[in-house]
N, C-alpha and C. Protein backbone atom coordinates (compact mmCIF):
# COMPACT_ATOMS: atom_id res chain seq x y z
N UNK A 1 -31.98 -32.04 15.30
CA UNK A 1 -31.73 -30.63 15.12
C UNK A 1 -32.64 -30.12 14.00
N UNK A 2 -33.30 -29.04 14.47
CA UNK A 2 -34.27 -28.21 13.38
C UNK A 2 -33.67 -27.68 12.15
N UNK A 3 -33.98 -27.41 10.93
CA UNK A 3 -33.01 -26.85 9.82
C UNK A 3 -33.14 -25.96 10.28
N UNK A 4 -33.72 -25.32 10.59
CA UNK A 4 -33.20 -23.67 11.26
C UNK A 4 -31.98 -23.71 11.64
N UNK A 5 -32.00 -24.04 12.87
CA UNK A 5 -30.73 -24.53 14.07
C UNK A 5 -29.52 -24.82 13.06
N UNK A 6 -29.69 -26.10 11.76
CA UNK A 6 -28.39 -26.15 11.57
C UNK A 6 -28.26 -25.05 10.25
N UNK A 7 -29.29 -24.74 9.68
CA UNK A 7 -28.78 -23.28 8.78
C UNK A 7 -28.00 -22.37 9.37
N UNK A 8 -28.48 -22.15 10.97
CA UNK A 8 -27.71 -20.98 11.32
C UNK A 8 -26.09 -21.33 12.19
N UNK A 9 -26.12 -22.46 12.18
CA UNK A 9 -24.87 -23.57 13.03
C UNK A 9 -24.11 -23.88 11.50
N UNK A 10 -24.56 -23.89 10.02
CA UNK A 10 -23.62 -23.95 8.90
C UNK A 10 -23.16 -22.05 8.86
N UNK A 11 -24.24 -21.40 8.82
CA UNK A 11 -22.91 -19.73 8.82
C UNK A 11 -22.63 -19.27 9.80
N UNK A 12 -23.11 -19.22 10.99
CA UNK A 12 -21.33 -19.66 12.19
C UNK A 12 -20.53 -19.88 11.49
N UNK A 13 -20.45 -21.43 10.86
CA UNK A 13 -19.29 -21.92 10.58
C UNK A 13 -18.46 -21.24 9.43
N UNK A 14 -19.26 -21.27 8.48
CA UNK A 14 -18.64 -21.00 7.50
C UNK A 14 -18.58 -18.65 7.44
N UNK A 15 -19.06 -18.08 8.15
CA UNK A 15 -18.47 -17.00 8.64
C UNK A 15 -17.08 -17.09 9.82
N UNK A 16 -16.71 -18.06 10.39
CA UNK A 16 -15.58 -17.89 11.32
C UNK A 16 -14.61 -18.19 10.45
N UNK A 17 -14.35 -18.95 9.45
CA UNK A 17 -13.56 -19.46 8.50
C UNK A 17 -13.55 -18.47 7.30
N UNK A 18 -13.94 -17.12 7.53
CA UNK A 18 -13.83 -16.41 5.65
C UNK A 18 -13.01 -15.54 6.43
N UNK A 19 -12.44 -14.54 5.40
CA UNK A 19 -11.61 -13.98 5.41
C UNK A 19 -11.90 -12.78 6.49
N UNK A 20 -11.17 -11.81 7.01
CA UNK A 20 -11.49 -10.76 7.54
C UNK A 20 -12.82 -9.80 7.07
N UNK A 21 -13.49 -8.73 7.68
CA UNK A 21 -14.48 -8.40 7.29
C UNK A 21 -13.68 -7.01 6.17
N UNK A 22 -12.94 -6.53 6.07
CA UNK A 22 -12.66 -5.47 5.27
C UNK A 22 -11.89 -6.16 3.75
N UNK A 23 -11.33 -7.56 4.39
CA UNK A 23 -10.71 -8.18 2.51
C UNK A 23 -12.44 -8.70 1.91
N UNK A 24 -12.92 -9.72 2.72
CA UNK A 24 -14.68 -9.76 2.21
C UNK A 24 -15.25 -8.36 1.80
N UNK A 25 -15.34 -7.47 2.25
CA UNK A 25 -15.97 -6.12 1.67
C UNK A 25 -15.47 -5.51 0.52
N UNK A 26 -14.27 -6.41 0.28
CA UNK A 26 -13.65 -5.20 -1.15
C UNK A 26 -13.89 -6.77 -2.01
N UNK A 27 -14.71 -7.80 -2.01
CA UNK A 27 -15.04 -8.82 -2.90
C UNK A 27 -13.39 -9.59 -3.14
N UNK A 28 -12.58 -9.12 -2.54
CA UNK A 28 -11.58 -10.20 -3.14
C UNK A 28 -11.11 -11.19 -1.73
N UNK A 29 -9.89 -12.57 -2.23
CA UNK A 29 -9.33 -13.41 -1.36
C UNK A 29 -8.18 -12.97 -1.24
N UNK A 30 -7.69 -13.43 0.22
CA UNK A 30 -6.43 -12.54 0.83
C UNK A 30 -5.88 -12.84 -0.19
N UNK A 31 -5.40 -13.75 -1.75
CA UNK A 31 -4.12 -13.56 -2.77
C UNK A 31 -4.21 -12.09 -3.37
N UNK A 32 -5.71 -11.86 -3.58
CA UNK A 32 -5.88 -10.87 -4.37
C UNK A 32 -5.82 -9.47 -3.99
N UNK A 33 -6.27 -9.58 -2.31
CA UNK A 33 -5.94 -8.21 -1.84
C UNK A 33 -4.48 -8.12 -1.57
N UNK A 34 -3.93 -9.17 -1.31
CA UNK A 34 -2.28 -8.89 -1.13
C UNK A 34 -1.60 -8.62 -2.46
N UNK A 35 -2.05 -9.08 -3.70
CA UNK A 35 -1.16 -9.00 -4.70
C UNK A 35 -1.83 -7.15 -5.01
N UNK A 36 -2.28 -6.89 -4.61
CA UNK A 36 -3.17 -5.42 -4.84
C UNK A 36 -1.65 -4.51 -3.87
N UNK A 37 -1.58 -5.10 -2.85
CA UNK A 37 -1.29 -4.21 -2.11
C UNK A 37 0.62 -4.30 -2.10
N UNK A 38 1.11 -5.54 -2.75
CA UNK A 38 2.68 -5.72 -2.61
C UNK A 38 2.65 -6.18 -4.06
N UNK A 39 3.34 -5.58 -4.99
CA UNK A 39 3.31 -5.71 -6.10
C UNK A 39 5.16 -6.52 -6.31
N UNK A 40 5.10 -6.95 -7.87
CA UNK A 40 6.30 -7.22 -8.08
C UNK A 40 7.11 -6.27 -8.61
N UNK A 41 6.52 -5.23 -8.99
CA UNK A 41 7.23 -4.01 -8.51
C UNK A 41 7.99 -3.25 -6.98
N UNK A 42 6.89 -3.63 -6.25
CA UNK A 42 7.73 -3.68 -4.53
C UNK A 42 8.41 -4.72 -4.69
N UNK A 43 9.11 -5.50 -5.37
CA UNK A 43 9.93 -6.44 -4.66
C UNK A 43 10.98 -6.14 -5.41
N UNK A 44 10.90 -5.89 -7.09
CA UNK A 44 12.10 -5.13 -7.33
C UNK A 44 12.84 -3.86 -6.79
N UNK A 45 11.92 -2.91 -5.96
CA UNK A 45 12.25 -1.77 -5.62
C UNK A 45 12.96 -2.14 -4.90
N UNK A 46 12.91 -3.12 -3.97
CA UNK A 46 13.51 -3.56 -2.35
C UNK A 46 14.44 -4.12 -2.82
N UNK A 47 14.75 -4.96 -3.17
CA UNK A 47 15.45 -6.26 -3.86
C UNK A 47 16.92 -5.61 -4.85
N UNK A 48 16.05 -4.22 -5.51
CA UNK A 48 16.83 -3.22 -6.69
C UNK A 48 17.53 -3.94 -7.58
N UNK A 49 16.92 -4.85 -7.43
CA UNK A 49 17.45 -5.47 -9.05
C UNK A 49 15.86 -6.40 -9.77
N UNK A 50 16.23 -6.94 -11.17
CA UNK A 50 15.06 -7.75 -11.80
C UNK A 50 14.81 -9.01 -10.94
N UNK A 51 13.28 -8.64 -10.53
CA UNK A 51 12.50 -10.01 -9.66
C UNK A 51 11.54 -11.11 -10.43
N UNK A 52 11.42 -12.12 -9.97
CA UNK A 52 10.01 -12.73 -10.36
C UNK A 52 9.93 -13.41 -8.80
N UNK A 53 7.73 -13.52 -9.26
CA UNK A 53 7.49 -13.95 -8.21
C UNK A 53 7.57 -15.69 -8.41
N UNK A 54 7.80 -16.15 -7.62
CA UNK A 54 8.01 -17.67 -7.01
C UNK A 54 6.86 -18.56 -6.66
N UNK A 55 6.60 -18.09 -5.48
CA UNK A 55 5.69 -18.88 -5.02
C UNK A 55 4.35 -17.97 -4.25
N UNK A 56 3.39 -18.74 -3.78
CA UNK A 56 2.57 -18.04 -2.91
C UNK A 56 1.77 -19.21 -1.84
N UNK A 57 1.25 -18.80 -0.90
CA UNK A 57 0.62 -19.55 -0.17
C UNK A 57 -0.58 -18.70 0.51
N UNK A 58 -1.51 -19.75 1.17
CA UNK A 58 -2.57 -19.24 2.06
C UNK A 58 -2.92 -20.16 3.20
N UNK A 59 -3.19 -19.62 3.83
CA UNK A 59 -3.39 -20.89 5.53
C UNK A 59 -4.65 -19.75 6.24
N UNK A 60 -5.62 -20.64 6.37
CA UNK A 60 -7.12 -19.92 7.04
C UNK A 60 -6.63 -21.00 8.34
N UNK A 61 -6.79 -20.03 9.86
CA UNK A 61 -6.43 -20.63 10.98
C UNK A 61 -7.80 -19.80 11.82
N UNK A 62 -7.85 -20.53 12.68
CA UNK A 62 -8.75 -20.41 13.74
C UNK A 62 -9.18 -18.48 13.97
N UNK A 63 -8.16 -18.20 14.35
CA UNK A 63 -8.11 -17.15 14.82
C UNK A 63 -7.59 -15.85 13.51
N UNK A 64 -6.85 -16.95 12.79
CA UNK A 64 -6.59 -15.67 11.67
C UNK A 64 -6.34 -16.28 10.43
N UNK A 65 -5.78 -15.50 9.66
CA UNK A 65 -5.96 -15.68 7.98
C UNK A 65 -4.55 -15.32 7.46
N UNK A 66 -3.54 -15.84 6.99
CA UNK A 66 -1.95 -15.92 6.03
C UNK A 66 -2.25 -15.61 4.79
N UNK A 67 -1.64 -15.01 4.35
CA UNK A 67 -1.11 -15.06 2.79
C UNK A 67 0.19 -14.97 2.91
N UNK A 68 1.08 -15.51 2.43
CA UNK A 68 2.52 -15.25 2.07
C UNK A 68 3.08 -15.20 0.46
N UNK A 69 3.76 -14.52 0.13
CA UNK A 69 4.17 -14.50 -1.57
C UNK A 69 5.69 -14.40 -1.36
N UNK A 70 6.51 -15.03 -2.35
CA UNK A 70 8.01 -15.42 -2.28
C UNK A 70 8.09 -15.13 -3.77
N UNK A 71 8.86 -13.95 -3.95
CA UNK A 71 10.12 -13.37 -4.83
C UNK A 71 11.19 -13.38 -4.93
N UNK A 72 12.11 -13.73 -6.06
CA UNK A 72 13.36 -14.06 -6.00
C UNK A 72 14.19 -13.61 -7.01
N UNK A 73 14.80 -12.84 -7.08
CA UNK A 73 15.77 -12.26 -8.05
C UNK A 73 16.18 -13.12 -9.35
N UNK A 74 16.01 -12.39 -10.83
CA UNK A 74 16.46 -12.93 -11.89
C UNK A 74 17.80 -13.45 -11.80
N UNK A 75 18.99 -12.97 -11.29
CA UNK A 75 20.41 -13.25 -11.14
C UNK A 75 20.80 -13.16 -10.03
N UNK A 76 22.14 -13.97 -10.04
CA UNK A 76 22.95 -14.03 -8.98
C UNK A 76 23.89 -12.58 -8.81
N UNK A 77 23.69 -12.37 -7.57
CA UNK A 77 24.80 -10.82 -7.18
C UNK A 77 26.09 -11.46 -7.46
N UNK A 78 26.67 -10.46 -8.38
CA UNK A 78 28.06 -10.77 -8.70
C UNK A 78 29.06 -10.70 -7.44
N UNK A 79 28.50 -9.55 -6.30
CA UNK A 79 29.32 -9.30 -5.57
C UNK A 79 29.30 -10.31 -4.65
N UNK A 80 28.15 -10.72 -4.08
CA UNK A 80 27.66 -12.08 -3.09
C UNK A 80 27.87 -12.96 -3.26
N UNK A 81 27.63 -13.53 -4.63
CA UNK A 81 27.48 -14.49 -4.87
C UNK A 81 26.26 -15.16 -4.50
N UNK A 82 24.91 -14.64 -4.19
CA UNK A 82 23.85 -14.63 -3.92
C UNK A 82 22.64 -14.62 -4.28
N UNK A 83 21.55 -15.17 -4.54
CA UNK A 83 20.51 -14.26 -5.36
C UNK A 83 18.89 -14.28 -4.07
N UNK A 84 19.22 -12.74 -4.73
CA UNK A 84 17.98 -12.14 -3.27
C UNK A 84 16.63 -12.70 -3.30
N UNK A 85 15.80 -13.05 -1.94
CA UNK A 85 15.23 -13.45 -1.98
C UNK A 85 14.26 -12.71 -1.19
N UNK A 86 12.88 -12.47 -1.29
CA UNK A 86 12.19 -11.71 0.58
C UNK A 86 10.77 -11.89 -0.49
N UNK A 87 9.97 -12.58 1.18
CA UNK A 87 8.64 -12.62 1.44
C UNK A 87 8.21 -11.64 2.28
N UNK A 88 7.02 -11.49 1.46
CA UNK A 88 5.59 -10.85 1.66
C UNK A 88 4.76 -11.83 3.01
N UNK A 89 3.84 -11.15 3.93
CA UNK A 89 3.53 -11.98 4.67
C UNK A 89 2.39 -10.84 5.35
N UNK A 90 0.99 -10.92 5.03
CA UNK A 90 -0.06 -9.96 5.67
C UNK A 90 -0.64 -11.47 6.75
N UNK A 91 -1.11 -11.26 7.63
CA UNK A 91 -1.51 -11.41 8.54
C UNK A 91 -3.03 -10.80 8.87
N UNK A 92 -4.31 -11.42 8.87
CA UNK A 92 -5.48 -10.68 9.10
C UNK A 92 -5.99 -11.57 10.15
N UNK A 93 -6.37 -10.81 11.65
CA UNK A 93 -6.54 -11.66 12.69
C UNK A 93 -8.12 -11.17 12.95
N UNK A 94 -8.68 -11.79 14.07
CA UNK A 94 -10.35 -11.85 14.01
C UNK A 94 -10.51 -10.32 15.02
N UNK A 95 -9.28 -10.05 15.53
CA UNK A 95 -9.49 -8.88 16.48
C UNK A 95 -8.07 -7.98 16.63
N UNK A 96 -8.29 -7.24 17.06
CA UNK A 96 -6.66 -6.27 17.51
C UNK A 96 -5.97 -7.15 18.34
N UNK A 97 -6.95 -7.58 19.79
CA UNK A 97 -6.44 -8.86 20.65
C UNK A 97 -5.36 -9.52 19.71
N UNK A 98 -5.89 -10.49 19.18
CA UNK A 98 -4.96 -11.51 18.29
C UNK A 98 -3.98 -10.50 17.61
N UNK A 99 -3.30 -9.97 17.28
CA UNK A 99 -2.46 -9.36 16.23
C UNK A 99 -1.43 -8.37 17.30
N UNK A 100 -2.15 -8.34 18.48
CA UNK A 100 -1.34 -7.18 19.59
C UNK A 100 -0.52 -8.81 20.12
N UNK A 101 -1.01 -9.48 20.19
CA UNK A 101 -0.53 -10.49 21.04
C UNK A 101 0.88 -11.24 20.18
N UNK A 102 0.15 -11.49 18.65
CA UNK A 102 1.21 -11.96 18.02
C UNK A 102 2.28 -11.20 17.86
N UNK A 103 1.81 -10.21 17.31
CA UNK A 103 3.04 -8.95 17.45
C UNK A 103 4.28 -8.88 18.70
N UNK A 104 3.31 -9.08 19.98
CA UNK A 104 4.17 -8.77 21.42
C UNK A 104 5.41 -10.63 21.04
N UNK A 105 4.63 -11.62 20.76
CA UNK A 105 5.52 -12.34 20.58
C UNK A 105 6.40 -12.31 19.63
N UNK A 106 6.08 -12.26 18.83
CA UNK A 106 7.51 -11.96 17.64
C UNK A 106 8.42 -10.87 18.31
N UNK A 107 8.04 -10.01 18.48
CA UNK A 107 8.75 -8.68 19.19
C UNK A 107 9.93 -9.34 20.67
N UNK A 108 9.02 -10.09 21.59
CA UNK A 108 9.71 -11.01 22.38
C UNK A 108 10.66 -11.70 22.17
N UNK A 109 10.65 -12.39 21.09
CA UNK A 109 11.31 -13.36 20.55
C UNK A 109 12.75 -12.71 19.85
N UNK A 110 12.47 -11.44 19.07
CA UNK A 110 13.66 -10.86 18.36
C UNK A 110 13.89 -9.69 19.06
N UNK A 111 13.74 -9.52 20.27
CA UNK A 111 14.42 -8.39 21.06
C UNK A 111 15.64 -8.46 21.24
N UNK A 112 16.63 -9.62 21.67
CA UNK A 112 17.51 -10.05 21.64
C UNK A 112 18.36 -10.09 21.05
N UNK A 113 17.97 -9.55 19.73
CA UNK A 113 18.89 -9.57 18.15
C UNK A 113 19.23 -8.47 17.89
N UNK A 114 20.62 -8.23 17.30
CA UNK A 114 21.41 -7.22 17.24
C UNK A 114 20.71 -6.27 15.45
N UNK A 115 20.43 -5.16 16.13
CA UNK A 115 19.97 -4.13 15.07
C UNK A 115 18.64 -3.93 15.14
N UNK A 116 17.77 -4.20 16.41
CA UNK A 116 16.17 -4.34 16.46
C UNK A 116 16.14 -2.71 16.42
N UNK A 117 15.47 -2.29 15.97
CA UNK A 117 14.90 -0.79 15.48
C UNK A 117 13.67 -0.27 15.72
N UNK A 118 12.96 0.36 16.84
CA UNK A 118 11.72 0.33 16.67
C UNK A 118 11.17 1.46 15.43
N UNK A 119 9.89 1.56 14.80
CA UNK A 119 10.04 2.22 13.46
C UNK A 119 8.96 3.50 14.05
N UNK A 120 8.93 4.56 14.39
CA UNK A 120 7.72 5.26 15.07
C UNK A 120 7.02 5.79 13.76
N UNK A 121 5.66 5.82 14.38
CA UNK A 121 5.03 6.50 12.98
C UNK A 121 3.80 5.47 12.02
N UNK A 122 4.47 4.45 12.05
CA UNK A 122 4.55 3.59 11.29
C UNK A 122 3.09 2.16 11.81
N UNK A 123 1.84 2.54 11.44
CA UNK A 123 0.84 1.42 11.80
C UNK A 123 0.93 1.75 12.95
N UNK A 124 -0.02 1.14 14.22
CA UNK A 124 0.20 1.16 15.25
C UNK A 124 1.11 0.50 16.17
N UNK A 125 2.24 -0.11 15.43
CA UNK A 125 3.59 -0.26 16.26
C UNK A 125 4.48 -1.05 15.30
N UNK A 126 5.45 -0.64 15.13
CA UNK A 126 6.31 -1.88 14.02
C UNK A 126 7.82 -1.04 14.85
N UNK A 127 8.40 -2.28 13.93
CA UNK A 127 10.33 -2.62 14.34
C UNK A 127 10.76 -3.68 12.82
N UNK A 128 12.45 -2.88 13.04
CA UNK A 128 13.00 -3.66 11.78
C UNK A 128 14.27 -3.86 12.38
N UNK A 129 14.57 -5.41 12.36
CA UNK A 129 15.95 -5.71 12.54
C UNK A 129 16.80 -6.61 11.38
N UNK A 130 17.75 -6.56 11.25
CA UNK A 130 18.31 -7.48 10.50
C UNK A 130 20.19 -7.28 10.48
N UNK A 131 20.95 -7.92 10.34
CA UNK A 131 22.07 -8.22 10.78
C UNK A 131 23.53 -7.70 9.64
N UNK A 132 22.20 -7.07 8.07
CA UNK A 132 22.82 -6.18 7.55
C UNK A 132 23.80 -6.64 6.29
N UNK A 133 23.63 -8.10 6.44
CA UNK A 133 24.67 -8.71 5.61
C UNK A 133 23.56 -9.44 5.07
N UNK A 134 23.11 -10.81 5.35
CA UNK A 134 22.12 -11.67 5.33
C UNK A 134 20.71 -11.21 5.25
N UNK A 135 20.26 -11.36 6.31
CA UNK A 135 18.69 -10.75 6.24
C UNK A 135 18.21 -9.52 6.69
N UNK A 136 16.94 -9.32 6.26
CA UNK A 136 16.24 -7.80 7.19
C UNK A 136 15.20 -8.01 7.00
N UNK A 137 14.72 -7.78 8.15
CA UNK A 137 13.00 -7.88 8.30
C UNK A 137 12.16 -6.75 9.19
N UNK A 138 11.09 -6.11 8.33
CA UNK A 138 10.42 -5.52 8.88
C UNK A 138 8.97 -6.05 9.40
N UNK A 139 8.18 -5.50 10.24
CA UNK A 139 7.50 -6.02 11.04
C UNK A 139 6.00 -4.73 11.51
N UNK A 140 5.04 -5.01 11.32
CA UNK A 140 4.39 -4.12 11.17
C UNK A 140 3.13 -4.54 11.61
N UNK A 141 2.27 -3.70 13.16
CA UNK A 141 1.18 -4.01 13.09
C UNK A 141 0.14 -2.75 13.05
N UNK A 142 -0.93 -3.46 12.52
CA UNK A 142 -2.41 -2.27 12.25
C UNK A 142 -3.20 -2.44 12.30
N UNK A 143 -4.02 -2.35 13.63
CA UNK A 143 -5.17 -2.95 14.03
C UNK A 143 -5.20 -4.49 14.24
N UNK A 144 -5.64 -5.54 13.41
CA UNK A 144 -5.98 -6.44 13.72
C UNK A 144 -4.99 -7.19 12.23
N UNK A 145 -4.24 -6.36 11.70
CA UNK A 145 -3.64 -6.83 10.75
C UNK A 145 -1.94 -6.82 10.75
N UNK A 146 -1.15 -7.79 10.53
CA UNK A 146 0.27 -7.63 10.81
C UNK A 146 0.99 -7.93 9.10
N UNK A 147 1.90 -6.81 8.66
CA UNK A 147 2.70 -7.37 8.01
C UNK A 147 4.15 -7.52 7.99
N UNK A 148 4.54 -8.29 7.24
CA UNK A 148 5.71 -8.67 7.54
C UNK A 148 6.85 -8.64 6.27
N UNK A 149 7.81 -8.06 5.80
CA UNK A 149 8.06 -8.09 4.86
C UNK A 149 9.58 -8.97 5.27
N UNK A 150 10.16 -9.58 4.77
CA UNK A 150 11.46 -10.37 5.06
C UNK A 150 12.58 -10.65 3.57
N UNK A 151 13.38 -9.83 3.71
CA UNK A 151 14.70 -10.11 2.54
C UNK A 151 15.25 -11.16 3.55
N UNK A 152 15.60 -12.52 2.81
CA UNK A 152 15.88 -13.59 3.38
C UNK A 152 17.47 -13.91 3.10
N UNK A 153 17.86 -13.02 1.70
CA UNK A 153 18.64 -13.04 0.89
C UNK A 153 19.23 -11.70 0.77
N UNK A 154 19.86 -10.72 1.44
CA UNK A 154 20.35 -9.63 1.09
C UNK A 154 21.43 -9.16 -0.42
N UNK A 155 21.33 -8.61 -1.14
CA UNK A 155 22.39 -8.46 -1.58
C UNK A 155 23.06 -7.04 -1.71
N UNK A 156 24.11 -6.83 -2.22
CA UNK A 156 24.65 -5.41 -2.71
C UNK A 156 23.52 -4.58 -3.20
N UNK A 157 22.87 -5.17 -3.88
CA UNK A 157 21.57 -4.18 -4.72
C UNK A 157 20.17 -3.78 -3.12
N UNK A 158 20.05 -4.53 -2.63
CA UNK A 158 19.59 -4.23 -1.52
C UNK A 158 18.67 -2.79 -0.87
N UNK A 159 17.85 -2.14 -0.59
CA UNK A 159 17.01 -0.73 -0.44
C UNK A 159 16.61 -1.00 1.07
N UNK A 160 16.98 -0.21 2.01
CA UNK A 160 16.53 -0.76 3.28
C UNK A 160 15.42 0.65 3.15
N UNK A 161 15.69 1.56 2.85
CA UNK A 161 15.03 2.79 2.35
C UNK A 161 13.49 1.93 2.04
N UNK A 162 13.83 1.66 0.49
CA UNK A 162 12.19 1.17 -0.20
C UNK A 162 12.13 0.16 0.71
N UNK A 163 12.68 -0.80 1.25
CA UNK A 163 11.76 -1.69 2.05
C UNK A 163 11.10 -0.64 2.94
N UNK A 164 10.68 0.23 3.83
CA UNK A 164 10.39 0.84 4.85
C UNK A 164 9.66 1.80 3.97
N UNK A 165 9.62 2.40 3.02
CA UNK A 165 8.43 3.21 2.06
C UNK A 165 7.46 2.21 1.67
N UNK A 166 7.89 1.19 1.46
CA UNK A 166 6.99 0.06 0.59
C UNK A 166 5.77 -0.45 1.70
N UNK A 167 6.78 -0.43 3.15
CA UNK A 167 5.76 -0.96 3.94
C UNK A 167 4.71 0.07 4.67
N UNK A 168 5.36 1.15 4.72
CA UNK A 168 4.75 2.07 5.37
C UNK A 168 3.49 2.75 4.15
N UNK A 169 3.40 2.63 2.82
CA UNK A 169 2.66 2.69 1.74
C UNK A 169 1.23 1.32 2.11
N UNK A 170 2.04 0.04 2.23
CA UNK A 170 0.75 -1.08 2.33
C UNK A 170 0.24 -0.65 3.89
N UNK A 171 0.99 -0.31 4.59
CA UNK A 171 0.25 -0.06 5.58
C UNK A 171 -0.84 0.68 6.16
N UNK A 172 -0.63 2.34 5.48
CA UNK A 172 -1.82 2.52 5.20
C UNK A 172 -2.96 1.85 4.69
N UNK A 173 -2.21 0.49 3.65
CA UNK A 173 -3.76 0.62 2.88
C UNK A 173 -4.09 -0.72 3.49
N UNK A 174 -3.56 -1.10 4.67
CA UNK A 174 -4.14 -2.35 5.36
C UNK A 174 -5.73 -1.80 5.98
């Protein structure tokens, strides 16, 4: 193989594996455009009580790109006995294809579940279900990008309100 051939067979490669073309254009990695765009301020708003963040992750896949971030409430709900918990979860896929498709499956999958909501308005298609006690999850796609916001942990302090401003705010700025 000519170095030509494999110069241009190494950025193939290493262009199918970087991030989406609009998180590359603003110079940052999906942690940094996500922590830009879901603050730990959104998680207290949602959460409505004192948060810290936990954990975070990233997974580069074939077809698309994860970030996830996990927040978790300073205290236990007196009333629950609980302490709230909800991930962050952007999704950046290589096309609308990929992200219409994932979307239709998740959507598939939780049609079935009592309180599915479709949200109009909102990205080019999202739904929020959750069972009102336990969890709630909203669901959000835009273009080629899906987010996902998930209280895993409901409590009394709880904002189903700011969850749905919070997302409909990052969503624009997906």
């Amino acid at each position: 193989m000519s170095i030509r051939r494999w110069l241009v067979a190494v950025i193939v490669l290493v262009a199918g594996m970087s991030l989406p073309a609009h998180a590359a254009a603003d110079g940052k990695d999906g942690a940094k455009l996500v922590d830009t765009l879901f603050t730990l301020e959104d998680a207290e708003k949602i959460l409505g009580e004192k948060t810290h963040f936990t954990s975070s992750r990233r997974s580069a896949k074939t077809f698309s790109d994860i970030y996830v971030a996990t927040y978790t409430a300073d205290a236990k709900d007196k009333k629950s006995g609980v302490t709230g918990e909800l991930v962050c979860q952007v999704e950046w896929y290589k096309s609308d294809t990929g992200a219409r498709r994932k979307f239709a499956d998740l959507k598939r999958n939780n049609d079935k579940r009592e309180g599915v909501e479709a949200i109009p308005g909102m990205g080019d298609e999202a739904y929020s279900y959750g069972d009102g006690e336990t969890f709630y999850v909203i669901l959000v796609r835009k273009g080629a990008s899906l987010l996902r916001i998930r209280v895993e942990k409901v409590t009394a302090h709880f904002s189903s309100d700011a969850i749905e401003e919070v997302a409909e705010r990052i969503t624009d700025n997906l």
